[in-house]
C-alpha atoms as a PDB file:
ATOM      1  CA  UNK A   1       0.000   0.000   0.000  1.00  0.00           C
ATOM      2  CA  UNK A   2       1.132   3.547  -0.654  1.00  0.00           C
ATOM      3  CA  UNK A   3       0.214   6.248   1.581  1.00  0.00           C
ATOM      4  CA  UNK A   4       0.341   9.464  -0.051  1.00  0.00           C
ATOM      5  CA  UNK A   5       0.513  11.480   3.318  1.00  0.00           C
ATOM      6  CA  UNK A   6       4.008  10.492   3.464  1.00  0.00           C
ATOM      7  CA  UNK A   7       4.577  12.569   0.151  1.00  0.00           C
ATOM      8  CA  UNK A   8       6.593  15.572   1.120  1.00  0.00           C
ATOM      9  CA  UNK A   9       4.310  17.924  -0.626  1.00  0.00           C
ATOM     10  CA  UNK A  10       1.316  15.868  -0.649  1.00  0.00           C
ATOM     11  CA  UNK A  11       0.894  16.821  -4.934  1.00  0.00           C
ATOM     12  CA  UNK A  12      -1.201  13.373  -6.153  1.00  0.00           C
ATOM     13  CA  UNK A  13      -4.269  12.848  -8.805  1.00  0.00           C
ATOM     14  CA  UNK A  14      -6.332  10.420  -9.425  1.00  0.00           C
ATOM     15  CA  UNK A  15      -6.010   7.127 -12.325  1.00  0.00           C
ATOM     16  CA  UNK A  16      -8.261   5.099 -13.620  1.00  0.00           C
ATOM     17  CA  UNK A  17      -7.616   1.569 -12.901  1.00  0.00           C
ATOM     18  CA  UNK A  18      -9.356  -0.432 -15.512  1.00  0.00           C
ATOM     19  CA  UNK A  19      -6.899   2.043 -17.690  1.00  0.00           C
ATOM     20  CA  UNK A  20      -3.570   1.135 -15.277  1.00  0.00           C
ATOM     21  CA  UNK A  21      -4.930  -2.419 -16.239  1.00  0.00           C
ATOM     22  CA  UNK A  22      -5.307  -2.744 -19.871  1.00  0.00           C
ATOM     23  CA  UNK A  23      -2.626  -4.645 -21.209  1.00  0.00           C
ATOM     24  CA  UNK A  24      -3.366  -3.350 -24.799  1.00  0.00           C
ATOM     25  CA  UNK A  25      -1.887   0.302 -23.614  1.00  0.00           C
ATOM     26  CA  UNK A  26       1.663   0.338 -23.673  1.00  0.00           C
ATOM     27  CA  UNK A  27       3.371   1.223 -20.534  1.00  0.00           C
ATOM     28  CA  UNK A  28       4.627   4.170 -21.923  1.00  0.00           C
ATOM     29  CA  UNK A  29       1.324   5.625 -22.245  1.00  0.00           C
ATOM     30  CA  UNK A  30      -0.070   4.654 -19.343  1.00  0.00           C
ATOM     31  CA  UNK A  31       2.902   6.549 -17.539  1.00  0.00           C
ATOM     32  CA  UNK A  32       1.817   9.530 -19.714  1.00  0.00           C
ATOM     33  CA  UNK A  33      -1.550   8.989 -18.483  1.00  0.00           C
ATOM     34  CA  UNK A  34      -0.528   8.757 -14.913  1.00  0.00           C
ATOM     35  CA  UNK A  35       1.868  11.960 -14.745  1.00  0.00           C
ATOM     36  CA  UNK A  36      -0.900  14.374 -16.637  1.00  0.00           C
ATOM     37  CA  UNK A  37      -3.688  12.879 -13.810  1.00  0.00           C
ATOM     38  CA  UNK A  38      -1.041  14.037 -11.301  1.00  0.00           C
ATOM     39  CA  UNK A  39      -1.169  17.389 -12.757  1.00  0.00           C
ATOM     40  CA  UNK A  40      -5.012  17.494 -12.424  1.00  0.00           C
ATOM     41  CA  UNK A  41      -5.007  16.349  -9.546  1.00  0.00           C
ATOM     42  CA  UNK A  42      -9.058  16.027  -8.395  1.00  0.00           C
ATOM     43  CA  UNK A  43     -10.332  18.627 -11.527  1.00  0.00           C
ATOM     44  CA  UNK A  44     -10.761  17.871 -15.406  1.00  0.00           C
ATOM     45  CA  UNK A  45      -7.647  19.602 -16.453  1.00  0.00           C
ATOM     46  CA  UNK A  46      -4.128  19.576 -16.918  1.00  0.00           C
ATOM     47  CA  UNK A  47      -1.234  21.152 -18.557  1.00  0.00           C
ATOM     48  CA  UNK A  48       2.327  20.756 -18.351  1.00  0.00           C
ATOM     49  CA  UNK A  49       4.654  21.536 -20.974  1.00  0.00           C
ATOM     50  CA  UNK A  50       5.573  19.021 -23.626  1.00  0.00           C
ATOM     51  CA  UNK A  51       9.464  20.037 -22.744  1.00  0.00           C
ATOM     52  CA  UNK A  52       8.744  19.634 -18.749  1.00  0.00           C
ATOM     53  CA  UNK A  53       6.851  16.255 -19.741  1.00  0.00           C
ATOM     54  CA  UNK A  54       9.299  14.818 -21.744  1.00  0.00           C
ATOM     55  CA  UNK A  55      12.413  16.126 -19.139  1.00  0.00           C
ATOM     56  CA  UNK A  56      10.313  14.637 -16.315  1.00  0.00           C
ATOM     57  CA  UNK A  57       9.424  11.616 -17.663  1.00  0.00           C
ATOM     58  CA  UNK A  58      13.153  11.218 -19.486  1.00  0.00           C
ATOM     59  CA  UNK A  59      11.255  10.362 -22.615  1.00  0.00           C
ATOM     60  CA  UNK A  60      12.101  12.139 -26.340  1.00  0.00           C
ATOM     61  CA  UNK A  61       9.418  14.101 -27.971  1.00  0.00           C
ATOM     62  CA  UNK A  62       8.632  11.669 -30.739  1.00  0.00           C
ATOM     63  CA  UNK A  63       8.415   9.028 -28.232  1.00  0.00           C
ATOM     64  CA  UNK A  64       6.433  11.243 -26.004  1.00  0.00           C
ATOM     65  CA  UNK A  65       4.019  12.255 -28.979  1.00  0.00           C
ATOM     66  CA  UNK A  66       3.486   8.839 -30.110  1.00  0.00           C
ATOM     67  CA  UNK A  67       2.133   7.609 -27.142  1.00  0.00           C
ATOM     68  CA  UNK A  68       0.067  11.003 -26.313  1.00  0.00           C
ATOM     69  CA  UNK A  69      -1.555  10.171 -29.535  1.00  0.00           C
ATOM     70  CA  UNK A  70      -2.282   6.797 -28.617  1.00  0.00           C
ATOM     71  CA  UNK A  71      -4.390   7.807 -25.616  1.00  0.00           C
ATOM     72  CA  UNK A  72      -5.968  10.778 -27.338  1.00  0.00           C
ATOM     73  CA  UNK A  73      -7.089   8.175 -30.382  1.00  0.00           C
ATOM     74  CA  UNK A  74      -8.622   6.054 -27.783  1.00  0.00           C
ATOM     75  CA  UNK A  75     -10.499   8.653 -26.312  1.00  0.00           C
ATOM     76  CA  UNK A  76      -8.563   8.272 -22.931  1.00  0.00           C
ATOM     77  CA  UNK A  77      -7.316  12.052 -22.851  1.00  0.00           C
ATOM     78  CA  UNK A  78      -8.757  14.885 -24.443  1.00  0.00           C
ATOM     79  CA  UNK A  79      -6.376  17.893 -26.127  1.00  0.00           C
ATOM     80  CA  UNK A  80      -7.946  21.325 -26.554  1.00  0.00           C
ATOM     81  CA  UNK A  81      -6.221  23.452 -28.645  1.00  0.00           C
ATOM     82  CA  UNK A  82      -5.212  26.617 -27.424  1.00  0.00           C
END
């Protein structure tokens, strides 16, 4: 078990299991998935940079924006243009 009130800033979100689960989505966008729910935290909405993404995550852009696509194709994440 994790307990997040050990979390020196106490900064979590919320996943979807049944999406943590799916063994059709690749783990690299499931960890996509995971860090943007982390930015929303309990709302709708997230939005960190592509560049802080990809530095957090250690993952290249095209790597990055392959998988991103994946889960917006699927319907998992939505991406609102600006």
């Amino acid at each position: 078990m994790i307990d997040a009130s050990n979390s020196s800033s106490n900064e979590y979100g919320f996943v979807n299991k049944e999406i943590m689960k799916d063994p059709n989505i690749s783990a690299e966008a499931k960890t996509i998935y995971a860090y943007l729910s982390s930015y929303a935290g309990n709302k709708d909405t997230s939005f960190p940079s592509v560049s802080l993404t990809c530095y957090e995550l250690n993952m290249s852009k095209n790597r990055f924006y392959k998988h991103r696509k994946y889960l917006i194709d699927k319907g998992i994440i939505l991406k609102n243009k600006k």
